[in-house]
C-alpha atoms as a PDB file:
ATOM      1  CA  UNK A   1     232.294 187.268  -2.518  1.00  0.00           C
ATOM      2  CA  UNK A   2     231.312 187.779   1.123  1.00  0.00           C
ATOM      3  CA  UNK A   3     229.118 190.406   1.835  1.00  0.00           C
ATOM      4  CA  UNK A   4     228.228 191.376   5.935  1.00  0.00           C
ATOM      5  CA  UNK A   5     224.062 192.040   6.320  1.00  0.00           C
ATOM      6  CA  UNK A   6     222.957 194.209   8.853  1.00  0.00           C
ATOM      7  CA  UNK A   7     219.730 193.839  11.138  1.00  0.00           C
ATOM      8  CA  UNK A   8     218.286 195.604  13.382  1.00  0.00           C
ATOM      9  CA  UNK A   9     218.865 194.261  16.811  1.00  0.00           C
ATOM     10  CA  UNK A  10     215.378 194.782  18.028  1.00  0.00           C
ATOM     11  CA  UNK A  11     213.423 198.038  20.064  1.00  0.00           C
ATOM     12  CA  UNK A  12     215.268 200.794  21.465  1.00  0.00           C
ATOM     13  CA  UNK A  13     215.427 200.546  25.258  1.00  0.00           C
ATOM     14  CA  UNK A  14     217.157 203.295  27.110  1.00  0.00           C
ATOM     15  CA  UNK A  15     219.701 202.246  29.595  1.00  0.00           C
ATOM     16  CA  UNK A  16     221.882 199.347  28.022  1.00  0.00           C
ATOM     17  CA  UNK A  17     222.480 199.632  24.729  1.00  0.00           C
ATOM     18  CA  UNK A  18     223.274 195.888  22.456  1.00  0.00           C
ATOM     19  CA  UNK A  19     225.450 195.269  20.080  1.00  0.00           C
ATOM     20  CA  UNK A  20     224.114 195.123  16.543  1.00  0.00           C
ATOM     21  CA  UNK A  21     224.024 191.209  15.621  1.00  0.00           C
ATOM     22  CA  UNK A  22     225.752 191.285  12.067  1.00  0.00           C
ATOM     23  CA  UNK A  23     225.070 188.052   9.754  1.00  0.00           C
ATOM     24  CA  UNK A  24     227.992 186.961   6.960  1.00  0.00           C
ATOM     25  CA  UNK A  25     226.757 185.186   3.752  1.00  0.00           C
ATOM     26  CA  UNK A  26     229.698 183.695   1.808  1.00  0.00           C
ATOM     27  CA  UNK A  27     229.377 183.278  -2.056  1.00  0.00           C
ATOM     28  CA  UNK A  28     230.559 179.861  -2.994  1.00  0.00           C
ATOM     29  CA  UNK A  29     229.930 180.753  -6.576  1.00  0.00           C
ATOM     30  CA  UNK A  30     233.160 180.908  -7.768  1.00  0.00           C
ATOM     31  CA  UNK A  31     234.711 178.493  -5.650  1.00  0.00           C
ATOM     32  CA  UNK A  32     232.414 175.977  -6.786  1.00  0.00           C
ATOM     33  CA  UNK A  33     233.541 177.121 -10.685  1.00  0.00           C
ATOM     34  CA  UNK A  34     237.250 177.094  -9.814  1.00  0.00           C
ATOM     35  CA  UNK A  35     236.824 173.556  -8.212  1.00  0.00           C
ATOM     36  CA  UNK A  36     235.315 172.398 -12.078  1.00  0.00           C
ATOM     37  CA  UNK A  37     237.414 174.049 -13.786  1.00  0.00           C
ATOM     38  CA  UNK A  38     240.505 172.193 -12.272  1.00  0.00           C
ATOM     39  CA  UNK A  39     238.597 169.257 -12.409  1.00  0.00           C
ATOM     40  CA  UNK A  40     237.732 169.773 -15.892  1.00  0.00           C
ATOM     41  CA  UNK A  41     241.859 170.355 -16.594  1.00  0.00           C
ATOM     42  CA  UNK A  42     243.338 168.009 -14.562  1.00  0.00           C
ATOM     43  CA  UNK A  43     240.478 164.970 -16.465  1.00  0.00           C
ATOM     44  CA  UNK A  44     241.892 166.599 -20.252  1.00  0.00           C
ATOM     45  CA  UNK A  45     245.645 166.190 -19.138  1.00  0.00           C
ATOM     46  CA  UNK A  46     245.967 163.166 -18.011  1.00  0.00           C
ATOM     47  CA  UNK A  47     247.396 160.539 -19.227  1.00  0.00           C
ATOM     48  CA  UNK A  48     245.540 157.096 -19.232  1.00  0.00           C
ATOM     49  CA  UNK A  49     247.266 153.888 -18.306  1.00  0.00           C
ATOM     50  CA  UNK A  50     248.124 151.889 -21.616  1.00  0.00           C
ATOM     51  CA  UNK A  51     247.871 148.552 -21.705  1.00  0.00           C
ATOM     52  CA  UNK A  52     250.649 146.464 -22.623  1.00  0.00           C
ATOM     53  CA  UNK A  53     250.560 144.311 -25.451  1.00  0.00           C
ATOM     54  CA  UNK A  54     252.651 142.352 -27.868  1.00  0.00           C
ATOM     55  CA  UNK A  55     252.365 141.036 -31.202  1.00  0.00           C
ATOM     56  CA  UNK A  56     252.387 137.722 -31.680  1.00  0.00           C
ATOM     57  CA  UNK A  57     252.145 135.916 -34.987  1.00  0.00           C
ATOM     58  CA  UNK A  58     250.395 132.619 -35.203  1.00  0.00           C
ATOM     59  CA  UNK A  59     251.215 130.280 -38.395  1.00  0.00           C
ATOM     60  CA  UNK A  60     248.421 128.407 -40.558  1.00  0.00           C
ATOM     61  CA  UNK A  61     247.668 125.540 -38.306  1.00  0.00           C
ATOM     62  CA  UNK A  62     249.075 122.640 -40.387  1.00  0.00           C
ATOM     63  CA  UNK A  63     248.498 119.227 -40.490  1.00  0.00           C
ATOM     64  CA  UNK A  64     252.682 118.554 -41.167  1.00  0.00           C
ATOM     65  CA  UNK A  65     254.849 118.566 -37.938  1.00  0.00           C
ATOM     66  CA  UNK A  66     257.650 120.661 -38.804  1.00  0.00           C
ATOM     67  CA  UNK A  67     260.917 118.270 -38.215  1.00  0.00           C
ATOM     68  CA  UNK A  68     263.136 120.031 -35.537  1.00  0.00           C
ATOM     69  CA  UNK A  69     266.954 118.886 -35.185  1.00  0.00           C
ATOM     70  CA  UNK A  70     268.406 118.140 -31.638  1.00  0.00           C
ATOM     71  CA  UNK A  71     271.141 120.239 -32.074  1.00  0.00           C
ATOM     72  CA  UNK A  72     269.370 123.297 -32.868  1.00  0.00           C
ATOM     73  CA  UNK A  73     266.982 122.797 -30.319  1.00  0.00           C
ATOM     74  CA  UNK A  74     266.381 124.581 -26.882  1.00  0.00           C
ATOM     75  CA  UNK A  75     263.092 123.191 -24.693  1.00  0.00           C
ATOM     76  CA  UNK A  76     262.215 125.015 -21.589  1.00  0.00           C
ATOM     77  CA  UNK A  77     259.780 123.779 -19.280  1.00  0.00           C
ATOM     78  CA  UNK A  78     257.791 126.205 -16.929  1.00  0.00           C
ATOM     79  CA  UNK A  79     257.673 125.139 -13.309  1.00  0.00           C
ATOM     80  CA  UNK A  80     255.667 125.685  -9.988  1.00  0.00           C
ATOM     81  CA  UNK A  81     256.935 128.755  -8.591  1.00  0.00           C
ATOM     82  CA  UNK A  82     257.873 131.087 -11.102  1.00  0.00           C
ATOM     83  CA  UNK A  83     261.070 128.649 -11.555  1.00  0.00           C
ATOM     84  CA  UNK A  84     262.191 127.864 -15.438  1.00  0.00           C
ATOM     85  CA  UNK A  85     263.639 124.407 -16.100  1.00  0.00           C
ATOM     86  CA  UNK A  86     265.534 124.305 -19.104  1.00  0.00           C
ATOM     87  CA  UNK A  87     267.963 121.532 -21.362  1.00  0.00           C
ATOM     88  CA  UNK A  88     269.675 121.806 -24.938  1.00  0.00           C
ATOM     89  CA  UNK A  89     267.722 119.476 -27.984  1.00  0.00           C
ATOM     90  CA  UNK A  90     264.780 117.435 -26.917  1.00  0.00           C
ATOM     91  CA  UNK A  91     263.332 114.943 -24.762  1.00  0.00           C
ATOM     92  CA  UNK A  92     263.253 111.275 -26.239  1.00  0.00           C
ATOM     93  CA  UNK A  93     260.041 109.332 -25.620  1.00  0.00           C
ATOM     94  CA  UNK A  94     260.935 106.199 -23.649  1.00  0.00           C
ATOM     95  CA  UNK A  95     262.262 102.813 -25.033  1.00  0.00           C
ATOM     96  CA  UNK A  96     264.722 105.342 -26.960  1.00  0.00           C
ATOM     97  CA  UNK A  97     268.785 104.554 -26.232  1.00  0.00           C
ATOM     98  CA  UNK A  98     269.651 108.533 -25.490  1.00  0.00           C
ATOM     99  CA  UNK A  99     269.816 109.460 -22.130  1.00  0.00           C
ATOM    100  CA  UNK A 100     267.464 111.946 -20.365  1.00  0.00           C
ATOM    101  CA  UNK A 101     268.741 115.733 -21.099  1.00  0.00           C
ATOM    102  CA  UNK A 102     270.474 117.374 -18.197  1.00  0.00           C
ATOM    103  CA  UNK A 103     267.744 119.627 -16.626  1.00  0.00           C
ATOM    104  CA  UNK A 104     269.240 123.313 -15.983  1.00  0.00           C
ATOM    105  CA  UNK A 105     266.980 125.540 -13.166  1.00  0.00           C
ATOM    106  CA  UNK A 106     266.739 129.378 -13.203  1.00  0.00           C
ATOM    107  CA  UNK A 107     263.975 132.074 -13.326  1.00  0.00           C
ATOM    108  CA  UNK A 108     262.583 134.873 -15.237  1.00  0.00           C
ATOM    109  CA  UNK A 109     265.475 137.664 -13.913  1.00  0.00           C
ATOM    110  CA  UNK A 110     268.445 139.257 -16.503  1.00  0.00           C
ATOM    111  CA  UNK A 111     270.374 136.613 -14.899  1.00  0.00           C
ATOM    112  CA  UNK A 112     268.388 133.479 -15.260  1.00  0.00           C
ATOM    113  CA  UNK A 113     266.771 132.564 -18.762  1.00  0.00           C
ATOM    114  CA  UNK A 114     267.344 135.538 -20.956  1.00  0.00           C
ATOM    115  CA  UNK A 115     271.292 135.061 -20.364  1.00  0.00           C
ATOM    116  CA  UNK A 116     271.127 131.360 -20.989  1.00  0.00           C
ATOM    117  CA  UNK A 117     269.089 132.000 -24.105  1.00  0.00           C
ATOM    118  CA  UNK A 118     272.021 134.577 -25.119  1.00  0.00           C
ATOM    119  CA  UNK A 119     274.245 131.810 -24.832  1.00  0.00           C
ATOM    120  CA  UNK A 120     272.673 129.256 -26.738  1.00  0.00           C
ATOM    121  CA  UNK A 121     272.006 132.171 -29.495  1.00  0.00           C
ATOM    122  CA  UNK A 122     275.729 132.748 -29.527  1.00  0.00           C
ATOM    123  CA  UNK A 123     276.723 129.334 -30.723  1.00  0.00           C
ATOM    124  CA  UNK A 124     274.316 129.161 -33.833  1.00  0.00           C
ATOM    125  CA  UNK A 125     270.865 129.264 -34.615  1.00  0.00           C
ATOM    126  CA  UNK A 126     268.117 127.898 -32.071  1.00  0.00           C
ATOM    127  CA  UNK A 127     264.514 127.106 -32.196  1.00  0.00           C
ATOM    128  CA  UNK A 128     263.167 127.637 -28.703  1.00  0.00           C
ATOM    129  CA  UNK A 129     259.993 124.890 -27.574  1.00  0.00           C
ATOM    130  CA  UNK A 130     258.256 126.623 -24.973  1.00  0.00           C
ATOM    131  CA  UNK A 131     256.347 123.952 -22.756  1.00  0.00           C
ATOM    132  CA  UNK A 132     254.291 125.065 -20.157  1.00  0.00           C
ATOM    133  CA  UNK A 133     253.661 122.348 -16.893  1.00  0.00           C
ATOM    134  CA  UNK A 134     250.027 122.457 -15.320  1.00  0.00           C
ATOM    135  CA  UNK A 135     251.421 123.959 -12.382  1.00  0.00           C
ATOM    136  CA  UNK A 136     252.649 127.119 -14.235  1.00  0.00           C
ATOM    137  CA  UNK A 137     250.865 129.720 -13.830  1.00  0.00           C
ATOM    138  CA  UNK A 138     249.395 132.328 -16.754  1.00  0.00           C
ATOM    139  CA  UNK A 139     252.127 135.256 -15.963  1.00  0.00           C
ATOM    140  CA  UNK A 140     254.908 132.570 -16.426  1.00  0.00           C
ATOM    141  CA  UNK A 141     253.832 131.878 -20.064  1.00  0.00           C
ATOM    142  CA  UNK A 142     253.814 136.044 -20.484  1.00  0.00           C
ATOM    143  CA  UNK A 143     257.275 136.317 -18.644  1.00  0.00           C
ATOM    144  CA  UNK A 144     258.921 133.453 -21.103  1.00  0.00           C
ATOM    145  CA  UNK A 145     257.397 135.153 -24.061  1.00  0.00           C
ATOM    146  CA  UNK A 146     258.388 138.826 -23.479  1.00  0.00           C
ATOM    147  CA  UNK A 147     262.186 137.167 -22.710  1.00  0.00           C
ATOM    148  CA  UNK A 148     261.843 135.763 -26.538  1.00  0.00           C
ATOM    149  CA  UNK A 149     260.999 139.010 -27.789  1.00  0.00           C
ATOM    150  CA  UNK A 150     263.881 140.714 -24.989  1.00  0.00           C
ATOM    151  CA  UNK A 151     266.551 138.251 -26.520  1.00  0.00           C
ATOM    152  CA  UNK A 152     265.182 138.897 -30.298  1.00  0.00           C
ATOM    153  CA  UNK A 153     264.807 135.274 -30.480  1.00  0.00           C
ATOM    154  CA  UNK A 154     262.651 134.836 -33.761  1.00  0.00           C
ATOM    155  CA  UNK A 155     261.801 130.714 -33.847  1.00  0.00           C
ATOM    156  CA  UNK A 156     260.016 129.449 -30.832  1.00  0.00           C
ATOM    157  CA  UNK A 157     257.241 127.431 -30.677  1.00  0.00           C
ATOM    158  CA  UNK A 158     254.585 126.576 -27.928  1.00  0.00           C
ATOM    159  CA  UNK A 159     254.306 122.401 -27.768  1.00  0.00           C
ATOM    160  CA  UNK A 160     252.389 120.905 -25.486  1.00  0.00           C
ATOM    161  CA  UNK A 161     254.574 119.258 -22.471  1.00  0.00           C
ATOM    162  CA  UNK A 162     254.570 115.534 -23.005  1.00  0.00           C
ATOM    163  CA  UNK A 163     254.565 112.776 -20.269  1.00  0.00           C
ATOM    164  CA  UNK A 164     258.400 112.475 -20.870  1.00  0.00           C
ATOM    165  CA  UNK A 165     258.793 115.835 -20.109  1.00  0.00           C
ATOM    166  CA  UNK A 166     256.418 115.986 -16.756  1.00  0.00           C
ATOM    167  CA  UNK A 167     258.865 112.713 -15.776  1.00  0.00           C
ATOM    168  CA  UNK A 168     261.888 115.008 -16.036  1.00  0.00           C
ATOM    169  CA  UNK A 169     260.266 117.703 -14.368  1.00  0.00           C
ATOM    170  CA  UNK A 170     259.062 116.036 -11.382  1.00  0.00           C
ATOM    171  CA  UNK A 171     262.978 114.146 -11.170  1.00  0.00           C
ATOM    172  CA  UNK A 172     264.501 117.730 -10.899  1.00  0.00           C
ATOM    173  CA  UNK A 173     261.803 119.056  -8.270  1.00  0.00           C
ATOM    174  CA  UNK A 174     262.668 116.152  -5.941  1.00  0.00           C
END
């Protein structure tokens, strides 16, 4: 609390008389408490930022390739620019007869690769290959992978991108 001190304002002269010089002192006590006890509620309260995480389950590394058919078979490549190329079965190495996929181009919005996923979902069972370019950055991978688990989309792999598949790439950003 404040509390006004008196003094005396010096010796007593006759003629003019002076005011008496009054000093304040302010107690900062419980200001000071107040101040940690907020503190000390607003720091029990809060709320921490969580991180975000997903669960992903990795199979036994096994020396057998598991045989996937073309016509259950969805690759999508991850571009330069946040961009998603995508085509329906898979990429035949060179000196093959089939003709190079068609090459579809979207990104990572409601829009782009979760409704083409829906799609493909819709006219049987797929097995996604997820193959990331060197020019793909980390947050792609993240963004394709939380689209798998937006779309419910249970078999996907992650294959390494193939020289075939950098070929195709590079035709459709041309």
């Amino acid at each position: 609390m404040a509390e006004i001190q008196q003094q005396a304002a010096g010796s007593h002269r006759p003629g003019k008389r002076r005011a008496k010089k009054m000093s304040t002192r302010i107690d900062m006590t419980p200001m000071v408490d107040l101040a940690f006890l907020l503190l000390t509620f607003f720091m029990l309260t809060t709320t921490f930022a969580r991180p975000y995480q997903m669960e992903l389950n990795m199979p036994v590394k096994s020396k057998v390739d598991t045989p996937v058919r073309e016509s259950t078979a969805m690759t999508i490549l991850l571009g330069k620019g946040h961009r998603v190329h995508y085509f329906f079965g898979l990429n035949t190495p060179k000196g093959t007869v089939a003709a190079a996929p068609e090459l579809h181009t979207t990104n990572f919005t409601a829009t782009g690769i979760r409704q083409a996923v829906r799609r493909r979902q819709q006219q049987g069972p797929v097995i996604v290959l997820i193959k990331s370019s060197p020019n793909a950055k980390y947050q792609d991978l993240v963004d394709i992978l939380d689209e798998m688990n937006r779309t419910h989309q249970q078999q996907y792999a992650l294959v390494k991108i193939t020289q075939d598949d950098l070929t195709l790439l590079n035709r459709a950003t041309l």
